[in-house]
Protein backbone atom coordinates (compact mmCIF):
# COMPACT_ATOMS: atom_id res chain seq x y z
CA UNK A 1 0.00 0.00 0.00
CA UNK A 2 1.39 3.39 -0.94
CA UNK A 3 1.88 5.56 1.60
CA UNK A 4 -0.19 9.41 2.13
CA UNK A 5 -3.34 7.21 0.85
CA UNK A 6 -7.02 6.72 2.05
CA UNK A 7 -8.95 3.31 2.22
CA UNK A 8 -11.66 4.96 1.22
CA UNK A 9 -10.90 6.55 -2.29
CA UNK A 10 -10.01 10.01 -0.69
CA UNK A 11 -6.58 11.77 -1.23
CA UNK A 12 -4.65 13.49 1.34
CA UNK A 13 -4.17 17.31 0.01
CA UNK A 14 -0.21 16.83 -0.30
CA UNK A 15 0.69 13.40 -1.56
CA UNK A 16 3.39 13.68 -3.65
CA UNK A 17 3.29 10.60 -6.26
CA UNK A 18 0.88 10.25 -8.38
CA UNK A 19 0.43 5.73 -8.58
CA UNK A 20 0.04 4.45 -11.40
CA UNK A 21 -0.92 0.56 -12.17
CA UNK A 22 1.11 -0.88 -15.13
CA UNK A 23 -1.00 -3.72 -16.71
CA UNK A 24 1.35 -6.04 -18.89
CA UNK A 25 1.05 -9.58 -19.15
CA UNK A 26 3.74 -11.67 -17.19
CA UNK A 27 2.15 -15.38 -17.42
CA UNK A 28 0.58 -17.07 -20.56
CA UNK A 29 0.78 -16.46 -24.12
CA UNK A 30 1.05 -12.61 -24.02
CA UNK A 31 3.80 -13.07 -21.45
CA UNK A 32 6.45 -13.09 -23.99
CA UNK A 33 6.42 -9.13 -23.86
CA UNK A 34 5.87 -8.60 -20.29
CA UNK A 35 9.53 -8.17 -19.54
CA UNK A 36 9.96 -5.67 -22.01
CA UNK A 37 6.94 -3.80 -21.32
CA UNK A 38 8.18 -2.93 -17.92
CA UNK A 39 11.46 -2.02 -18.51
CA UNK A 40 9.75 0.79 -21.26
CA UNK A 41 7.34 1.50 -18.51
CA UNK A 42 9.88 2.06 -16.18
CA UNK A 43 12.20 3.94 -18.11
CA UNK A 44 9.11 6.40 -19.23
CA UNK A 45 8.96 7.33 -15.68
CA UNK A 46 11.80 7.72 -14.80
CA UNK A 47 12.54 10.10 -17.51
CA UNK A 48 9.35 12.26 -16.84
CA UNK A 49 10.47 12.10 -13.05
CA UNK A 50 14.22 13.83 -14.06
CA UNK A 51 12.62 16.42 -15.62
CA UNK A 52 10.26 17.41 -12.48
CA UNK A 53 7.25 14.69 -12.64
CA UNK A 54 3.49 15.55 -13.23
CA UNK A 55 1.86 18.34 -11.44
CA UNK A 56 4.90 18.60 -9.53
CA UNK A 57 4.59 15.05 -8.44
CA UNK A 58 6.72 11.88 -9.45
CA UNK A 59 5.10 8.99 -10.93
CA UNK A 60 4.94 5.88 -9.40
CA UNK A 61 4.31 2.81 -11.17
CA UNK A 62 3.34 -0.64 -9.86
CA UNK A 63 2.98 -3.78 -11.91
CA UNK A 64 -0.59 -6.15 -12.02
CA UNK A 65 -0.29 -9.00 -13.92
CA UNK A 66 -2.67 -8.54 -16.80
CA UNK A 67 -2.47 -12.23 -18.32
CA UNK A 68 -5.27 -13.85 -16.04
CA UNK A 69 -8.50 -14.23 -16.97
CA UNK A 70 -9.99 -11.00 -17.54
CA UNK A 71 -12.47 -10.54 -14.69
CA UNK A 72 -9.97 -10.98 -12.25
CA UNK A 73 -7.68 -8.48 -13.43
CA UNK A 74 -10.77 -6.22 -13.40
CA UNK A 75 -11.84 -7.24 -9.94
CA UNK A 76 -7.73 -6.23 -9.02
CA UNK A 77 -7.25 -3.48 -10.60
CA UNK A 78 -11.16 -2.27 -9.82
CA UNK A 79 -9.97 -2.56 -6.06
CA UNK A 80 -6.57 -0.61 -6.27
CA UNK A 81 -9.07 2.49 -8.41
CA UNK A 82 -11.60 1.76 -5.84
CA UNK A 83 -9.03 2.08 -2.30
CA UNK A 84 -7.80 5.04 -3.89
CA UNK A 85 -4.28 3.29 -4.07
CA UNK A 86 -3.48 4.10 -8.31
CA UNK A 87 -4.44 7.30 -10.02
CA UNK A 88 -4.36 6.32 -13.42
CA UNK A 89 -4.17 2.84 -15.07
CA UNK A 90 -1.89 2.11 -18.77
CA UNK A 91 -0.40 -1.01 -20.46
CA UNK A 92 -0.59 -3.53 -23.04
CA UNK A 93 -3.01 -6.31 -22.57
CA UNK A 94 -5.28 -7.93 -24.63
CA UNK A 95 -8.51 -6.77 -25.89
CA UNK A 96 -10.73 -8.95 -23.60
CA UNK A 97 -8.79 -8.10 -20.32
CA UNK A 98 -9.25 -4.10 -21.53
CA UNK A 99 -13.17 -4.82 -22.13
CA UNK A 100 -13.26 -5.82 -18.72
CA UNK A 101 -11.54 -3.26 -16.98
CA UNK A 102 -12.52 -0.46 -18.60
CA UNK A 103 -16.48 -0.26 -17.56
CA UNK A 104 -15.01 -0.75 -13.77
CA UNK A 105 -12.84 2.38 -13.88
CA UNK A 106 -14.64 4.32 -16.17
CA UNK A 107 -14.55 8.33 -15.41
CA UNK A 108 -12.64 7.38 -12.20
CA UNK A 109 -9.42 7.57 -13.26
CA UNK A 110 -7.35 8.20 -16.62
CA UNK A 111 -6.71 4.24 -18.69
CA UNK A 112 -4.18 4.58 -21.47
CA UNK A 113 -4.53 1.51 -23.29
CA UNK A 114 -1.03 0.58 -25.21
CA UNK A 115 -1.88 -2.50 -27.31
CA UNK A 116 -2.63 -2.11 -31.19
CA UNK A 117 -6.51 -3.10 -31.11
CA UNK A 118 -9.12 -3.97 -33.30
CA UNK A 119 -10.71 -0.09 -32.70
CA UNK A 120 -13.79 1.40 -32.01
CA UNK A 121 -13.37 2.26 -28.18
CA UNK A 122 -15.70 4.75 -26.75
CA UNK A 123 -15.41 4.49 -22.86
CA UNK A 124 -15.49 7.30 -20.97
CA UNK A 125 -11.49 7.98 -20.32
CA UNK A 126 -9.58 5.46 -21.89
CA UNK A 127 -7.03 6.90 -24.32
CA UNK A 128 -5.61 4.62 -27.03
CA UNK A 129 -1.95 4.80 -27.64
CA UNK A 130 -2.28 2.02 -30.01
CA UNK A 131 -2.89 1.13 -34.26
CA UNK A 132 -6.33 0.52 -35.31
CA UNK A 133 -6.71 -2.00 -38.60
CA UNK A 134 -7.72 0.79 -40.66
CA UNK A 135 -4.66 2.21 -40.39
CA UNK A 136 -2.37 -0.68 -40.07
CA UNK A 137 -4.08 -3.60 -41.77
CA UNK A 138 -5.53 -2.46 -44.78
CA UNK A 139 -2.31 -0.41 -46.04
CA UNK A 140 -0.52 -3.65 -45.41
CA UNK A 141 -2.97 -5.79 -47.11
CA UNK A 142 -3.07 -3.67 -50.15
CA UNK A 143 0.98 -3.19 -50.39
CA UNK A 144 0.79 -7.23 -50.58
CA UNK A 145 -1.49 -7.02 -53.57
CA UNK A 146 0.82 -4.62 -55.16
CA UNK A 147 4.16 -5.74 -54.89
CA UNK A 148 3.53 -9.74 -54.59
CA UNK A 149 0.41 -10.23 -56.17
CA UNK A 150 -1.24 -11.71 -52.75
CA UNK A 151 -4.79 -12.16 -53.63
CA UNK A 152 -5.91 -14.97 -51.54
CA UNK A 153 -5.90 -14.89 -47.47
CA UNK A 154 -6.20 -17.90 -44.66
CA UNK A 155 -6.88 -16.01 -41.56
CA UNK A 156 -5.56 -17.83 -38.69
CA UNK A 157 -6.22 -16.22 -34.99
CA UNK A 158 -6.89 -16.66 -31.50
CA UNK A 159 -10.87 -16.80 -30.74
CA UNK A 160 -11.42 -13.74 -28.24
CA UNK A 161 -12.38 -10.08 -29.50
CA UNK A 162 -9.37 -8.48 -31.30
CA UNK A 163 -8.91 -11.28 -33.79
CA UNK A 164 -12.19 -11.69 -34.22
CA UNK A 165 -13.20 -8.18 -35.54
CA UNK A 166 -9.86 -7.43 -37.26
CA UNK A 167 -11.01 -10.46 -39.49
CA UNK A 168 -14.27 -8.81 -39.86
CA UNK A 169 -12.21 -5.87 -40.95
CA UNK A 170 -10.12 -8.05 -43.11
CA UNK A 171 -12.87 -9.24 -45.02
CA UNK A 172 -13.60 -6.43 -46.01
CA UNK A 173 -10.27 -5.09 -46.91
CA UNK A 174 -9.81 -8.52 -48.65
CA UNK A 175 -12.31 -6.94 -51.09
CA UNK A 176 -10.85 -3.55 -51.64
CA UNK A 177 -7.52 -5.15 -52.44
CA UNK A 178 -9.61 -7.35 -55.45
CA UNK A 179 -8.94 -9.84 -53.07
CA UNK A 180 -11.17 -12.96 -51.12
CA UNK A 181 -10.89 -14.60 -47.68
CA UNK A 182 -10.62 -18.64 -48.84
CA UNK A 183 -10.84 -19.68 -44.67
CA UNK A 184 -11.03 -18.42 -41.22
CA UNK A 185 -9.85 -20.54 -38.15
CA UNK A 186 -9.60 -19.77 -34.54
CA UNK A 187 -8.47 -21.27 -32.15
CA UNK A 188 -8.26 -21.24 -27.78
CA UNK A 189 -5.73 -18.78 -26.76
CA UNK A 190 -2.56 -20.87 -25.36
CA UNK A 191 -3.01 -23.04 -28.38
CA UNK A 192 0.45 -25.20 -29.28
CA UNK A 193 -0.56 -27.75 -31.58
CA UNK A 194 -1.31 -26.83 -35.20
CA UNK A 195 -1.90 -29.80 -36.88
CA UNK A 196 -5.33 -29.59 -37.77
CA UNK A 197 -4.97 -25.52 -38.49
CA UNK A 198 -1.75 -26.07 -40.76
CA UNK A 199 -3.94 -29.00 -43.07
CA UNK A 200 -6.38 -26.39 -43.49
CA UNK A 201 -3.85 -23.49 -44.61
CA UNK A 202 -2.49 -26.01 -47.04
CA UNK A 203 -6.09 -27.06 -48.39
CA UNK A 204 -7.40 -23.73 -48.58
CA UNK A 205 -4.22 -23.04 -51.20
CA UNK A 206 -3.68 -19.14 -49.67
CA UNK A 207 -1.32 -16.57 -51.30
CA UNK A 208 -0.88 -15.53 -47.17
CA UNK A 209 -1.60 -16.34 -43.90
CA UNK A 210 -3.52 -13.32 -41.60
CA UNK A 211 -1.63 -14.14 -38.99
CA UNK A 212 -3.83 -12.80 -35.23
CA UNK A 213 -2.36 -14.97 -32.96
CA UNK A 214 -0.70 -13.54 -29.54
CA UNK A 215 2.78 -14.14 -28.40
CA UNK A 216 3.62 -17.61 -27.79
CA UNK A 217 0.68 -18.80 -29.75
CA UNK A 218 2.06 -17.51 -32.69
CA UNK A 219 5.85 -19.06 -31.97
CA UNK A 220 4.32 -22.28 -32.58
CA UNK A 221 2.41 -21.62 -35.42
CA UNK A 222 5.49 -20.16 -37.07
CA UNK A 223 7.66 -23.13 -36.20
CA UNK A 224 5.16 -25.89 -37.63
CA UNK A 225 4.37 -23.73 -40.72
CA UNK A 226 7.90 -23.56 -41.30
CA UNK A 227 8.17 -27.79 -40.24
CA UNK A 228 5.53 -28.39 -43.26
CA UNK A 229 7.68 -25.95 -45.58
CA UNK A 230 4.60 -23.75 -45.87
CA UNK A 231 6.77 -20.89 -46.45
CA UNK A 232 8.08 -22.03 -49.91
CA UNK A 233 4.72 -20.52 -51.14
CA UNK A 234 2.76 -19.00 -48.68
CA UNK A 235 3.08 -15.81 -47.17
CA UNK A 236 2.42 -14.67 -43.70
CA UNK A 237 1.67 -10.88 -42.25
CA UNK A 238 0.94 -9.99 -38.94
CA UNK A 239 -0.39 -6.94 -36.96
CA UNK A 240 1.11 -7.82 -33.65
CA UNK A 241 4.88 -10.07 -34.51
CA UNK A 242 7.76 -8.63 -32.50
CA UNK A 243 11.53 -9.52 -32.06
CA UNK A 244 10.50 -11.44 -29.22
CA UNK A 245 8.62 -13.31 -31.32
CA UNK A 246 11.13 -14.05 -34.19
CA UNK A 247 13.60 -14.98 -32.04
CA UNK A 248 11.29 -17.28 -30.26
CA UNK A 249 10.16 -18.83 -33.26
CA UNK A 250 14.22 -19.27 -34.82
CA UNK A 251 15.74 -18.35 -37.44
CA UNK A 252 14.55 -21.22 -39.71
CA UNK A 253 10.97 -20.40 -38.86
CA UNK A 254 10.57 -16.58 -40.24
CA UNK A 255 11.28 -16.75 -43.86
CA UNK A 256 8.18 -14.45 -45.15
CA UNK A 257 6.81 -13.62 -42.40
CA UNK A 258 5.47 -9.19 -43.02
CA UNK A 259 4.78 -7.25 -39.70
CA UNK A 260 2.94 -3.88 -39.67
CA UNK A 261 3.80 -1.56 -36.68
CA UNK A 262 4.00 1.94 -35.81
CA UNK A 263 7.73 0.88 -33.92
CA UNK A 264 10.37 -1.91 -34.85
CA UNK A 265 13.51 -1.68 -32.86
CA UNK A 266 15.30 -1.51 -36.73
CA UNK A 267 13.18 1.81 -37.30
CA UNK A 268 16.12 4.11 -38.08
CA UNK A 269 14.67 7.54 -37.23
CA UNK A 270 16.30 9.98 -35.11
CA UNK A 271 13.57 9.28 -32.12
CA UNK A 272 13.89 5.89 -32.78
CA UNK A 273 17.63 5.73 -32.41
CA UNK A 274 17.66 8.09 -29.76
CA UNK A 275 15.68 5.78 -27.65
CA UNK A 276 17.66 2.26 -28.11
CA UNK A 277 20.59 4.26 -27.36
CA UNK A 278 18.90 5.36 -23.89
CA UNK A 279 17.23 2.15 -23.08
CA UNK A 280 20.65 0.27 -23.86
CA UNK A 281 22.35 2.68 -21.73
CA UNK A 282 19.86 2.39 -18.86
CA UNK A 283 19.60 -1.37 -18.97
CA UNK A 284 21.98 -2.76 -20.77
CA UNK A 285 23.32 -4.94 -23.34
CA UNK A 286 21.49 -8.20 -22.43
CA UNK A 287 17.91 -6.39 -21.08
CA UNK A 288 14.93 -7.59 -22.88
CA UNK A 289 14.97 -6.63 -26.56
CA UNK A 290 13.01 -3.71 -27.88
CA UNK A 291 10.07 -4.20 -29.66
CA UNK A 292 6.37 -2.49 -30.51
CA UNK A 293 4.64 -3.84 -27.37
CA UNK A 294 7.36 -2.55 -24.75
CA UNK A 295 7.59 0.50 -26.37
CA UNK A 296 3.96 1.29 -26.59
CA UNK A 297 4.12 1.46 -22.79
CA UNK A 298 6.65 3.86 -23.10
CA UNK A 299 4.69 5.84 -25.50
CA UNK A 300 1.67 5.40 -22.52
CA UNK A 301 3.30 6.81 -19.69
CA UNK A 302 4.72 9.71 -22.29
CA UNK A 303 0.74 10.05 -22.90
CA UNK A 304 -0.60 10.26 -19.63
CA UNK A 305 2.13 12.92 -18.42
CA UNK A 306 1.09 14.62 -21.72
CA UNK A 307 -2.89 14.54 -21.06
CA UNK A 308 -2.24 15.65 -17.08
CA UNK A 309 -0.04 18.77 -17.86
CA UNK A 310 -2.20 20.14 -20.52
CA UNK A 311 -5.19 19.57 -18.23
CA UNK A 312 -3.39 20.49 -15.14
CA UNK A 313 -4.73 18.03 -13.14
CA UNK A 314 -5.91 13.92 -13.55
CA UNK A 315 -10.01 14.67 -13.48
CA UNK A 316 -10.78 12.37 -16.68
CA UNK A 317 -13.47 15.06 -17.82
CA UNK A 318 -10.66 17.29 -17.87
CA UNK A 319 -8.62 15.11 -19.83
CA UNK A 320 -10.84 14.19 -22.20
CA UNK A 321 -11.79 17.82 -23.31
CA UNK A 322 -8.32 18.50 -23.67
CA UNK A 323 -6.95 15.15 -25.69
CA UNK A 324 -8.09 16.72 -29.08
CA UNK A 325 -5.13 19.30 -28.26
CA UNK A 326 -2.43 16.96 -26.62
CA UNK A 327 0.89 16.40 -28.62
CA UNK A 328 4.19 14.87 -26.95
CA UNK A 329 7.70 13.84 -28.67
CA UNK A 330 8.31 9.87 -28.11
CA UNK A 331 10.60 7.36 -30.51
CA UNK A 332 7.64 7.15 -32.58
CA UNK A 333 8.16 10.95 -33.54
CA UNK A 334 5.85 14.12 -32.59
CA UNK A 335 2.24 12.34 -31.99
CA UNK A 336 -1.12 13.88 -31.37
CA UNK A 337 -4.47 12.57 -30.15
CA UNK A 338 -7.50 12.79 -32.37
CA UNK A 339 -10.74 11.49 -30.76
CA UNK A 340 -8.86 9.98 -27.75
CA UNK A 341 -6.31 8.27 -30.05
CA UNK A 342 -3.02 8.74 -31.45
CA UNK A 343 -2.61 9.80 -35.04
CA UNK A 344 0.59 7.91 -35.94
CA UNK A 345 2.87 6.87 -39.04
CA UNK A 346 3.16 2.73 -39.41
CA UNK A 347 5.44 0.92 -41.10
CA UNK A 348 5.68 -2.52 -42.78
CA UNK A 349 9.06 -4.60 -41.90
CA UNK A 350 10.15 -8.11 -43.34
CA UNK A 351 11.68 -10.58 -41.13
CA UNK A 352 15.38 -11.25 -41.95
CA UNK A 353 16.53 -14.47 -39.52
CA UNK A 354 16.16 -12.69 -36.55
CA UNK A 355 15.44 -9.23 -37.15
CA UNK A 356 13.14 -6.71 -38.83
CA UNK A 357 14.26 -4.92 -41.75
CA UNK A 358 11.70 -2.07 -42.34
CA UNK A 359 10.64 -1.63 -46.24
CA UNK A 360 8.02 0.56 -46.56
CA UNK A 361 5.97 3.37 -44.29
CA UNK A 362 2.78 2.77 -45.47
């Protein structure tokens, strides 16, 4: 328990942190990027704390474990909100642990929501730090149809919300791109055997694979698509593949595999330099490798710190009539808000072994 706090919601007048509850996923298959996710987290605040906090306050952050099911990470981070222990909640999670913890904390306290998603959040004070399909899928999809004549898709995804929709997206984008969905399957998140998936890929006859699995889910798929030498003629692009992932899936397992991101570590822009160079120097040589996912919690603690000095205090209606006019510098570049989320470049990298190399911004 922090201390200067109230068991029943209330503040005293001169605490001087302001809590925050960092979400990420340390268990499971999202828990690939939770190591990451802090360090970005943590680095975020410290940064904003060297250069005289929030309101004159330095941000604390304290880790939940966001990879359980998602009622109970509503029910625990409800209770923190509700004891008056965090003043503002951000991370990457998945889409169904976000659906359940945003109606519990909604207009009590500021949410900054990391992950890419499939779009078309509305509750009251969550801010979106992520890429919508819109602007990340169907740019990729269409770049495909251009350059390698991918007409066909296999959609392969987990079976909760955000794979779900973004293939209701894709469908549709499918079309646009004078293209067709030949099959859709989904399977239970933690999913390791692909057997049955991999003989319906091969049926199906796909230019690509849509691949919308999460973290560890999609390390497997990637090493038995590579085990049936699926990747001599089939493609595979992905809206949420980091360098975790690649080098959890080996070397031999990548060959064609397309990501679309508004961050890879490879990005060689000023801000994006900048930042490996600090995170390197903070951490070190061996700390968790830089990828989209951690750095989108960088980019939410940047956002929150934005969205509380332009409204000069952490009152979510304040926030949100301000958002519309929030900018802040991260390695993604200078971002602004636009209807609570972030109006961003994205870019589409090609797996190379191990690494990204980034070929288009799209």
């Amino acid at each position: 328990m922090s201390e200067g706090r109230e068991l029943d919601g209330e503040r005293r007048p001169a605490d001087p942190t302001i809590d925050v509850a960092l979400v990420i996923p340390l268990h499971g298959s999202a828990g690939i990027f939770g190591p990451s996710c802090e360090l970005c987290g943590q680095l975020a605040a410290e940064e904003v704390n060297s250069q005289g906090g929030v309101l004159a306050r330095e941000l604390r952050l304290a880790v939940v474990d966001g990879s359980g099911p998602p009622e109970r990470v509503a029910d625990e981070v409800g209770a923190l909100v509700g004891a008056g222990l965090v003043d503002a909640v951000v991370g990457w999670h998945i889409s169904a642990v976000r659906q359940a913890v945003a109606p519990r904390i909604a207009g009590r306290v500021p949410y900054v929501y990391t992950a890419l998603y499939e779009g078309g959040e509305r509750t009251p004070g969550v801010f979106m730090a992520g890429e919508t399909p819109g602007r990340q899928l169907l740019p990729a999809m269409r770049w495909l149809r251009l350059e390698h004549g991918v007409r066909s898709w296999c959609i392969v995804g987990d079976d909760y919300v955000w794979p779900r929709i973004t293939a209701k997206a894709a469908r549709a984008y499918a079309e646009l791109c004078d293209g067709r969905i030949s099959d859709e399957i989904f399977v239970p998140l933690g999913t390791t055997d692909f057997g049955r998936v991999l003989e319906r890929v091969e049926r199906c006859r796909a230019d690509a694979v849509l691949m919308l699995l999460v973290g560890e889910d999609a390390v497997h798929f990637n090493r038995a698509f590579a085990k049936a030498d699926l990747h001599d003629r089939c493609r595979r692009l992905s809206t949420l593949m980091d360098e975790n992932m690649l080098l959890a899936s080996g070397a031999g397992s990548t060959r064609g595999i397309c990501a679309t991101a508004a961050y890879f570590e490879s990005l060689a822009t000023p801000e994006s330099l900048d930042f490996g160079w600090r995170y390197t120097q903070r951490f070190g040589a061996d700390a968790p490798t830089l990828n989209s996912l951690g750095e989108s919690c960088y980019e939410g603690v940047l956002m929150l710190a934005a969205l509380a000095r332009r409204s000069q205090n952490l009152d979510v209606r304040a926030m949100c009539a301000v958002a519309d006019s929030v900018s802040y510098e991260g390695p993604r570049g200078e971002l602004r808000m636009r209807d609570r989320h972030v109006d961003q470049r994205v870019y589409l990298a090609e797996a190379s072994d191990l690494e990204f190399d980034v070929i288009a911004q799209l």
